[in-house]
PDB file of N, CA and C in Angstrom:
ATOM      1  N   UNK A   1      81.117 141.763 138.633  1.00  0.00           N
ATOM      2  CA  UNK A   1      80.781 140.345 138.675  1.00  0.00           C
ATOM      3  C   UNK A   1      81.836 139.619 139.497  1.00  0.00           C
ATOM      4  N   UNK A   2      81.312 138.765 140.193  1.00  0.00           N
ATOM      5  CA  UNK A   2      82.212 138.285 141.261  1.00  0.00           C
ATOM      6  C   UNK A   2      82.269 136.665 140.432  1.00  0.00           C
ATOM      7  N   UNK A   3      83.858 136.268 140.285  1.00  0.00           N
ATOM      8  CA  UNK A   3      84.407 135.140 139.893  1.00  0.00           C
ATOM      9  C   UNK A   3      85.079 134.019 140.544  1.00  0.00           C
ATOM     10  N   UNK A   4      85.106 132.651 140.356  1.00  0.00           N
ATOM     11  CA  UNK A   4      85.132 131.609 141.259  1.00  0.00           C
ATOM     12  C   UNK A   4      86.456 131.720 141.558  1.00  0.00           C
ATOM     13  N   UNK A   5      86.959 131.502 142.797  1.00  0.00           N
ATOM     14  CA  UNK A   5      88.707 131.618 143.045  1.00  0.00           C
ATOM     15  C   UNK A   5      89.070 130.521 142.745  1.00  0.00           C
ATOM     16  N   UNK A   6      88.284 129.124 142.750  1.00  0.00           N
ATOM     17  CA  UNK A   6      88.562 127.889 142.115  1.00  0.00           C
ATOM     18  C   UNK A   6      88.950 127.885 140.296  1.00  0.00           C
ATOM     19  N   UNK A   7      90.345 126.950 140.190  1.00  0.00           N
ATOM     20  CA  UNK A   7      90.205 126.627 138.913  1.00  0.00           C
ATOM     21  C   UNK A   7      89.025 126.084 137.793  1.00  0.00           C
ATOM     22  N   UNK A   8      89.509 126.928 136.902  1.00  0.00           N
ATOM     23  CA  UNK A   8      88.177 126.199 135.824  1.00  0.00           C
ATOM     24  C   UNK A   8      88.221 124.751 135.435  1.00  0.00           C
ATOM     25  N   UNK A   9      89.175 123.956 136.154  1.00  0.00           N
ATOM     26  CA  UNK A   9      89.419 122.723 135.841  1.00  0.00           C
ATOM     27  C   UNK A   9      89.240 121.672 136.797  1.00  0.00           C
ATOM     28  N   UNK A  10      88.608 122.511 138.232  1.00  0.00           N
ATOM     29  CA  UNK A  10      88.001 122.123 139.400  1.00  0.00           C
ATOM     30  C   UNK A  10      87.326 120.870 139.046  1.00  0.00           C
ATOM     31  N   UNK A  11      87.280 119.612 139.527  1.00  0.00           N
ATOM     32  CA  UNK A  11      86.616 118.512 139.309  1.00  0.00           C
ATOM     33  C   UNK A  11      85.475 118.710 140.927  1.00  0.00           C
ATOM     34  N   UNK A  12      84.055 118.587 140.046  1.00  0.00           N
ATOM     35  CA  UNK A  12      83.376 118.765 140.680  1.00  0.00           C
ATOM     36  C   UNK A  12      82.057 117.897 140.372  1.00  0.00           C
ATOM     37  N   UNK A  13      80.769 117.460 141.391  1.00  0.00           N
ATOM     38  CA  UNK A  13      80.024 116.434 140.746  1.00  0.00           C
ATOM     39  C   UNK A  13      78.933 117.241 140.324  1.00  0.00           C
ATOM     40  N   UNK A  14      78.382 116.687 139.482  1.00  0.00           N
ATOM     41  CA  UNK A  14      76.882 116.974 138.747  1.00  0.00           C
ATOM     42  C   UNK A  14      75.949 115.734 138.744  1.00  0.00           C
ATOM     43  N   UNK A  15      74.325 115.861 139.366  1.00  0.00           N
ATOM     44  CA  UNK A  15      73.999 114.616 138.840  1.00  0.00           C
ATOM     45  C   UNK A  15      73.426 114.360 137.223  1.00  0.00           C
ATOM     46  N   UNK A  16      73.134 113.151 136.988  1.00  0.00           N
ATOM     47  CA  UNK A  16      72.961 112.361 135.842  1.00  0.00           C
ATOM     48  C   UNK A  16      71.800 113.261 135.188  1.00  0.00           C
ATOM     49  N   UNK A  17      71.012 113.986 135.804  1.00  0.00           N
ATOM     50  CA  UNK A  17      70.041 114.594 135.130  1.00  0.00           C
ATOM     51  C   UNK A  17      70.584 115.892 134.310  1.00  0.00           C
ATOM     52  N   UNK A  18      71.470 116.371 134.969  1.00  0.00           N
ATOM     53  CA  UNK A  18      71.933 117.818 134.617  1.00  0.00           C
ATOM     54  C   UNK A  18      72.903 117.617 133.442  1.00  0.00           C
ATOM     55  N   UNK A  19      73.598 116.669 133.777  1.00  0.00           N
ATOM     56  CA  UNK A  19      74.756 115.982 132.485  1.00  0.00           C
ATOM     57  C   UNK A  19      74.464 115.827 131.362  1.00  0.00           C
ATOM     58  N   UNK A  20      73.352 114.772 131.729  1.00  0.00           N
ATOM     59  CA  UNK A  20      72.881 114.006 130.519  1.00  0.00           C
ATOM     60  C   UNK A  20      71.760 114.492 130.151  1.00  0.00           C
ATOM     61  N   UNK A  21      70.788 114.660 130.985  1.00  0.00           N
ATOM     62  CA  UNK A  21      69.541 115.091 130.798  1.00  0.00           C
ATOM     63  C   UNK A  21      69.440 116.375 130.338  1.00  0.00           C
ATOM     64  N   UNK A  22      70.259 117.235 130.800  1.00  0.00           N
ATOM     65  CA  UNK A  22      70.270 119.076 130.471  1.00  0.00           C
ATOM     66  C   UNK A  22      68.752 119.304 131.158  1.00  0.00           C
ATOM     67  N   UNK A  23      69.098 118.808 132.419  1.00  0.00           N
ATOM     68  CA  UNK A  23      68.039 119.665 133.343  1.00  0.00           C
ATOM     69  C   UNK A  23      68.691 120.651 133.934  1.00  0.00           C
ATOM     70  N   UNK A  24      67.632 121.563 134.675  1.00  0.00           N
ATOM     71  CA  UNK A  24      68.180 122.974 134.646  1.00  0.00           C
ATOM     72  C   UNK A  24      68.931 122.728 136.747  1.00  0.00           C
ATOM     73  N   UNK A  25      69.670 123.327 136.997  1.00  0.00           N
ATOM     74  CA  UNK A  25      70.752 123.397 138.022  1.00  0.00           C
ATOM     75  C   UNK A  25      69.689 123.747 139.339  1.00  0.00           C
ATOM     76  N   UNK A  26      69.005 123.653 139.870  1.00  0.00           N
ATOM     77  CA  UNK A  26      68.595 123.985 141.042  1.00  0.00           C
ATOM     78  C   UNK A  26      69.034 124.146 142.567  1.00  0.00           C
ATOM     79  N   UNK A  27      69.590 123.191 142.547  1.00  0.00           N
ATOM     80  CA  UNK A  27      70.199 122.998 143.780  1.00  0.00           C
ATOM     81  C   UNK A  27      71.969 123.009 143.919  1.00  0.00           C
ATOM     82  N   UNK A  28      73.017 123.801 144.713  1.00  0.00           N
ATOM     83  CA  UNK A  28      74.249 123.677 144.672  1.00  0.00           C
ATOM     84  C   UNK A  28      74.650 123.624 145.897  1.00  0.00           C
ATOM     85  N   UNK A  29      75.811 122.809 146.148  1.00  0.00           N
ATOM     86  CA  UNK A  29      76.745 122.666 147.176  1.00  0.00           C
ATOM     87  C   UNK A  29      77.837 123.041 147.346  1.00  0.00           C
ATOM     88  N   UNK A  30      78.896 123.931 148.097  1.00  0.00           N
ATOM     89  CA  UNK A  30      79.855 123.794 148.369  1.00  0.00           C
ATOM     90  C   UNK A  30      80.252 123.651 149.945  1.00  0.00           C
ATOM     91  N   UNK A  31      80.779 122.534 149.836  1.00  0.00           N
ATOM     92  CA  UNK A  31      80.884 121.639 151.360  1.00  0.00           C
ATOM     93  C   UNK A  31      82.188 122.297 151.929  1.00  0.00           C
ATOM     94  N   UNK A  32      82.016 122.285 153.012  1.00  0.00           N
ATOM     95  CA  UNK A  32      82.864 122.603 153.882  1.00  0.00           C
ATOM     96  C   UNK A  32      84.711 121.990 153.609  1.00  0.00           C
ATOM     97  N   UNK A  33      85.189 121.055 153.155  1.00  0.00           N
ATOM     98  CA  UNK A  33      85.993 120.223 151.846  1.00  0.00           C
ATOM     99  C   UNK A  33      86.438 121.061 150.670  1.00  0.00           C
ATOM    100  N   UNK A  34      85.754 122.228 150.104  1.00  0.00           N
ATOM    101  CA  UNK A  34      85.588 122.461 148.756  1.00  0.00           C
ATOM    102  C   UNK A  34      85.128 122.047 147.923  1.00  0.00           C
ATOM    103  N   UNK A  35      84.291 121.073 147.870  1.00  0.00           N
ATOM    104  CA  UNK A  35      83.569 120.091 146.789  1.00  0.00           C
ATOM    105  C   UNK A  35      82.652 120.579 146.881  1.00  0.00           C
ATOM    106  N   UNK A  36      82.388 121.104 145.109  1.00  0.00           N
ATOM    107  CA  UNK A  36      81.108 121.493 144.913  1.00  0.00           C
ATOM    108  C   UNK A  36      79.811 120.506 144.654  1.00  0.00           C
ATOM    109  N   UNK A  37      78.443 120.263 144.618  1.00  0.00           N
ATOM    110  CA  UNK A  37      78.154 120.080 144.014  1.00  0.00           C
ATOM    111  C   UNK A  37      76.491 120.668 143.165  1.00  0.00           C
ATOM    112  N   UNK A  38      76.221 120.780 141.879  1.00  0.00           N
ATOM    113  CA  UNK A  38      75.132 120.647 141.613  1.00  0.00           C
ATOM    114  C   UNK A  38      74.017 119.764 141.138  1.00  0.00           C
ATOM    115  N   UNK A  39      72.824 119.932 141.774  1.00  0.00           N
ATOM    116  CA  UNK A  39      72.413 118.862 141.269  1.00  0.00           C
ATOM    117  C   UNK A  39      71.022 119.909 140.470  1.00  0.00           C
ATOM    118  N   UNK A  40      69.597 118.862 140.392  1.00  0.00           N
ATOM    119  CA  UNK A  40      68.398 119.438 139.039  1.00  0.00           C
ATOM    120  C   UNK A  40      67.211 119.416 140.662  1.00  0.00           C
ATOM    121  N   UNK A  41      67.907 119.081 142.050  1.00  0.00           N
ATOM    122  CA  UNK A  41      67.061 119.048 142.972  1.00  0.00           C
ATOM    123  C   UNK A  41      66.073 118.011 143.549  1.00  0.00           C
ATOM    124  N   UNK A  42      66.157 117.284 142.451  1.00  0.00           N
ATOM    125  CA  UNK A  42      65.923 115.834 142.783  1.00  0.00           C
ATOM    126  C   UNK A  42      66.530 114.720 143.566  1.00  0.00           C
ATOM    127  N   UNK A  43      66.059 114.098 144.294  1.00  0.00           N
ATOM    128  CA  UNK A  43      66.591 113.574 145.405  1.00  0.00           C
ATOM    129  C   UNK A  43      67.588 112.102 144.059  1.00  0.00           C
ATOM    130  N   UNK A  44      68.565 112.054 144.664  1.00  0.00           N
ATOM    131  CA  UNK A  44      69.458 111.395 143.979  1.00  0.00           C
ATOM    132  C   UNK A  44      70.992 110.441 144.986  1.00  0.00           C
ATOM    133  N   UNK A  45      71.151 109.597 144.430  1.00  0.00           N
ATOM    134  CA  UNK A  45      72.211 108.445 145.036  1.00  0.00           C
ATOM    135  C   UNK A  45      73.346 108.951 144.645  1.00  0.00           C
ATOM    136  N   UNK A  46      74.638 108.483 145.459  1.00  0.00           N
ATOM    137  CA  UNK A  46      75.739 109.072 145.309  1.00  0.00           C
ATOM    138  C   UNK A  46      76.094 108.281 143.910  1.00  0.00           C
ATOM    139  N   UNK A  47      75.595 107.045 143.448  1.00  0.00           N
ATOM    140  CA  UNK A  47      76.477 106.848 142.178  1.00  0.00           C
ATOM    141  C   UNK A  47      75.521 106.825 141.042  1.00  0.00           C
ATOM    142  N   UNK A  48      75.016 108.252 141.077  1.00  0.00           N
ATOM    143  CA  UNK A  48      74.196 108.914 139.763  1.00  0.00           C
ATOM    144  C   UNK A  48      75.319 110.322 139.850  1.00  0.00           C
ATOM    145  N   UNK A  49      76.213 110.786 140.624  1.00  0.00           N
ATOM    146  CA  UNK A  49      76.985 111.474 140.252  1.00  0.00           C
ATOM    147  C   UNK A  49      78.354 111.215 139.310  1.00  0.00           C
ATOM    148  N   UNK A  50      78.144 112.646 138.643  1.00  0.00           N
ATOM    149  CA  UNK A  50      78.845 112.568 137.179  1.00  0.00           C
ATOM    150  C   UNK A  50      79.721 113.488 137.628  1.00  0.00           C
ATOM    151  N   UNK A  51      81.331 113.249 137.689  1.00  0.00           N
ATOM    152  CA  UNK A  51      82.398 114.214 137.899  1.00  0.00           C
ATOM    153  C   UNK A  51      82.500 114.941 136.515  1.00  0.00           C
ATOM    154  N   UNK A  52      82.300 116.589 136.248  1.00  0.00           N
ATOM    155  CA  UNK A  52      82.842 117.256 135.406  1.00  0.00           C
ATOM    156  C   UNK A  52      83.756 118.411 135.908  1.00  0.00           C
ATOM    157  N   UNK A  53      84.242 119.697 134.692  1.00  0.00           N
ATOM    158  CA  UNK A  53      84.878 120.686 135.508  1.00  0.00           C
ATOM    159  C   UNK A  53      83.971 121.907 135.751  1.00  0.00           C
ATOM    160  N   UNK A  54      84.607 122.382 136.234  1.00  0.00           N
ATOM    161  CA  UNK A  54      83.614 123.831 137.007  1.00  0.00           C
ATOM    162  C   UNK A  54      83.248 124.464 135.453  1.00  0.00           C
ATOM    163  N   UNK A  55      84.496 124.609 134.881  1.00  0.00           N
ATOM    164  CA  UNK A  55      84.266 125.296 133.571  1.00  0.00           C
ATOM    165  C   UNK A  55      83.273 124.578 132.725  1.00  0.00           C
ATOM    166  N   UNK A  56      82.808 122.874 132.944  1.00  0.00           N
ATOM    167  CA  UNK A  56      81.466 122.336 132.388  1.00  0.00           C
ATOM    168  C   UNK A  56      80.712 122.978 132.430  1.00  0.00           C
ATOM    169  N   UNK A  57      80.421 123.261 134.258  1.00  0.00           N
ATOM    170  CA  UNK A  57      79.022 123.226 134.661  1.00  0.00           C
ATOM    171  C   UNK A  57      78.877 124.905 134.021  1.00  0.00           C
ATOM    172  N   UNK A  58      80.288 125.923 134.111  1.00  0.00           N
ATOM    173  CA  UNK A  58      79.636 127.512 134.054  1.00  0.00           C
ATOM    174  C   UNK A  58      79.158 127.085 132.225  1.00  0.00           C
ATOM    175  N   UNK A  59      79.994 126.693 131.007  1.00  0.00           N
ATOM    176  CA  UNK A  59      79.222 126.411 129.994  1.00  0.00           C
ATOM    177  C   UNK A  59      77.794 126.116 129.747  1.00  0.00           C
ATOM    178  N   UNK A  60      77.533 125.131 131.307  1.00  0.00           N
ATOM    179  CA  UNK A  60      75.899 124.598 130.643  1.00  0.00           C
ATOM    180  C   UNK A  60      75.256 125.817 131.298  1.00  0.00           C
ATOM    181  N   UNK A  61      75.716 126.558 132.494  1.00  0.00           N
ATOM    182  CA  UNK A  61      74.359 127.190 132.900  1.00  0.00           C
ATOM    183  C   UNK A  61      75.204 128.768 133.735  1.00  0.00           C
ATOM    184  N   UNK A  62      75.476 129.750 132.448  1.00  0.00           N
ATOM    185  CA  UNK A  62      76.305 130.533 133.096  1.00  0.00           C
ATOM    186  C   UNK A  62      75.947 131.722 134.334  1.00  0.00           C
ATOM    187  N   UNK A  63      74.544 131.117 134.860  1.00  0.00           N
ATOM    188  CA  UNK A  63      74.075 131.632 135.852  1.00  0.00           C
ATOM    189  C   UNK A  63      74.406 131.345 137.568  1.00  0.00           C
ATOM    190  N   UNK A  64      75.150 130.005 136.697  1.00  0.00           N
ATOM    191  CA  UNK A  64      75.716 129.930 138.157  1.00  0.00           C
ATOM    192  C   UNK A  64      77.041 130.548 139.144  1.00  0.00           C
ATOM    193  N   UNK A  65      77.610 131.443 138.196  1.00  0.00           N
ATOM    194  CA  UNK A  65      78.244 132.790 138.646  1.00  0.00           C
ATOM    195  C   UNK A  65      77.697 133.368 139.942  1.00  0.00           C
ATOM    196  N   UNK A  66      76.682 133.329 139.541  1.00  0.00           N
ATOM    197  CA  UNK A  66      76.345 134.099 141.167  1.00  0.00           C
ATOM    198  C   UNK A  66      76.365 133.576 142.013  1.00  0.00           C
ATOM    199  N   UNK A  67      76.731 132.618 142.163  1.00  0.00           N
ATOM    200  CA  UNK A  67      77.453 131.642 143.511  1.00  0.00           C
ATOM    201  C   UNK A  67      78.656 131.665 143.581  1.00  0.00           C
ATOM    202  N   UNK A  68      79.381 132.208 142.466  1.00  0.00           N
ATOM    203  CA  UNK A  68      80.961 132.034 143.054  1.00  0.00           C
ATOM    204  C   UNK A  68      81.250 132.702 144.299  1.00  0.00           C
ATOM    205  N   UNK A  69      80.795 133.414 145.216  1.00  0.00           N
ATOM    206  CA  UNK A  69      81.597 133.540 146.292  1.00  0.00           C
ATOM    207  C   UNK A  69      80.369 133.029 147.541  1.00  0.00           C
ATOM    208  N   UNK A  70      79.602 131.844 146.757  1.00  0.00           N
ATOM    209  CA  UNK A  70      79.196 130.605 147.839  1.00  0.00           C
ATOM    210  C   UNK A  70      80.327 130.516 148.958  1.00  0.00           C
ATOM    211  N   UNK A  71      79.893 130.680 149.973  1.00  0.00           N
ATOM    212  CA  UNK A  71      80.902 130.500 151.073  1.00  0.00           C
ATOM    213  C   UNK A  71      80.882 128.805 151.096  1.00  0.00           C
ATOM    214  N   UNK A  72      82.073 128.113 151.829  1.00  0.00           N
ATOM    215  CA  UNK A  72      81.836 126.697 151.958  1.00  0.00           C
ATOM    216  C   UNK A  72      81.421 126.293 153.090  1.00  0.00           C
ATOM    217  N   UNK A  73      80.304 125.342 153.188  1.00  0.00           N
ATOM    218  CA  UNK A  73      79.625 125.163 154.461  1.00  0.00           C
ATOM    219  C   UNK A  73      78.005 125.586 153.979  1.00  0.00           C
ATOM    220  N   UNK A  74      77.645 126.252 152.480  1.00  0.00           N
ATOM    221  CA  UNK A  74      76.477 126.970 152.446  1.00  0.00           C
ATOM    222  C   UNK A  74      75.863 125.850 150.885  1.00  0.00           C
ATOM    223  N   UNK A  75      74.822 126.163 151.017  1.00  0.00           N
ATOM    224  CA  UNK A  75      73.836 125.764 149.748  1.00  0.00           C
ATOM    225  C   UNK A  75      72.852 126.787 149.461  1.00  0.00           C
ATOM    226  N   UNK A  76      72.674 126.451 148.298  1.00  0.00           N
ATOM    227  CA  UNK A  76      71.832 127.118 147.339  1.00  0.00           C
ATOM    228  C   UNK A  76      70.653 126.540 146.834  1.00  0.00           C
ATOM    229  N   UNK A  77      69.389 126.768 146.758  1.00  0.00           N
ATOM    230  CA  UNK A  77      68.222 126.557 145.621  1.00  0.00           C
ATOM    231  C   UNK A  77      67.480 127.271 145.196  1.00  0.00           C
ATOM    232  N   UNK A  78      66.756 126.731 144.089  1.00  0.00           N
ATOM    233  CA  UNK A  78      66.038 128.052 143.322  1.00  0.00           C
ATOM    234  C   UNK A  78      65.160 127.035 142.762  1.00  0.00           C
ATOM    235  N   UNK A  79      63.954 127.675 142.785  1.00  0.00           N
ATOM    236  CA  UNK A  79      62.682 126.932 142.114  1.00  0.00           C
ATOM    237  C   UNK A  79      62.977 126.828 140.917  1.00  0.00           C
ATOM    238  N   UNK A  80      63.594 127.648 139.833  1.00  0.00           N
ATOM    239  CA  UNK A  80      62.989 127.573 138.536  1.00  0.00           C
ATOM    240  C   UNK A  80      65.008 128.472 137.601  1.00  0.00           C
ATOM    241  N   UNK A  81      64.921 127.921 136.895  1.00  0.00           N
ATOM    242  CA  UNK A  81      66.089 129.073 136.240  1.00  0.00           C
ATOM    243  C   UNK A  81      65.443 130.018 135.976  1.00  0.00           C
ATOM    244  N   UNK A  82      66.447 131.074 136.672  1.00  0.00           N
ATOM    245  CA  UNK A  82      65.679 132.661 136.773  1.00  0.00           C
ATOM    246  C   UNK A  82      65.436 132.778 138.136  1.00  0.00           C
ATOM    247  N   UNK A  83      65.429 132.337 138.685  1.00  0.00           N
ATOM    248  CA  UNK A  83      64.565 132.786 139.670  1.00  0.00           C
ATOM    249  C   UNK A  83      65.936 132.871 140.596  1.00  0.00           C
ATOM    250  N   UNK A  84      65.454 134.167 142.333  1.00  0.00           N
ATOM    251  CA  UNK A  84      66.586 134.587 142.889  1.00  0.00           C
ATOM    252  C   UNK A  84      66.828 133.112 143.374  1.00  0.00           C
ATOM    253  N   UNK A  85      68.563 132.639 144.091  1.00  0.00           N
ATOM    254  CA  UNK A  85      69.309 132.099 144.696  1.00  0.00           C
ATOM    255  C   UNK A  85      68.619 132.201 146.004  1.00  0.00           C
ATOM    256  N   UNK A  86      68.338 130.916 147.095  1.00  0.00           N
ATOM    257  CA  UNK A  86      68.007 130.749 148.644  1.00  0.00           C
ATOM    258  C   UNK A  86      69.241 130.360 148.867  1.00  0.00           C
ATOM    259  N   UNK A  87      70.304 131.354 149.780  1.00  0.00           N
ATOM    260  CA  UNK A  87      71.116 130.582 150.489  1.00  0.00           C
ATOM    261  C   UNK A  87      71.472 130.328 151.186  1.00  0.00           C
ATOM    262  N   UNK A  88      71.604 129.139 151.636  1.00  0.00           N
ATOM    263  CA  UNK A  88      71.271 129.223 153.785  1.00  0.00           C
ATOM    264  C   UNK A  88      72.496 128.087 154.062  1.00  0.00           C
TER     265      UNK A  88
END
């Protein structure tokens, strides 16, 4: 299993759906910066983002492991939890 080289204390954004809502993670970012983010794939405004830590987001959805060696510059989506990672 491949693990994030980022701290688990990484401040990173989530939007308002995934936070609060406990919608499921669809879509992820890691920008060219190091800033991650995930969002539920829904098109969303920058101030519906919710700063948590990496170690939040692996608690709510520990599938998102398989992105830790997301290169930066790349994104991720997935129709459905479960389903494989698109990453382009």
């Amino acid at each position: 299993m491949t693990f994030f080289s980022d701290p688990e204390g990484l401040a990173v954004f989530a939007c308002e759906d995934v936070f609060y809502g406990g919608a499921v993670i669809l879509y992820v970012c890691h920008s060219l910066d190091n800033l991650w983010i995930f969002q539920c794939g829904e098109e969303h405004q920058d101030d519906d983002a919710v700063f948590l830590s990496l170690q939040q987001i692996l608690d709510f959805d520990r599938s998102i492991m398989e992105l830790a060696d997301l290169p930066a510059g790349k994104q991720a989506k997935r129709p459905s939890r479960g389903a494989p990672w698109d990453i382009y």
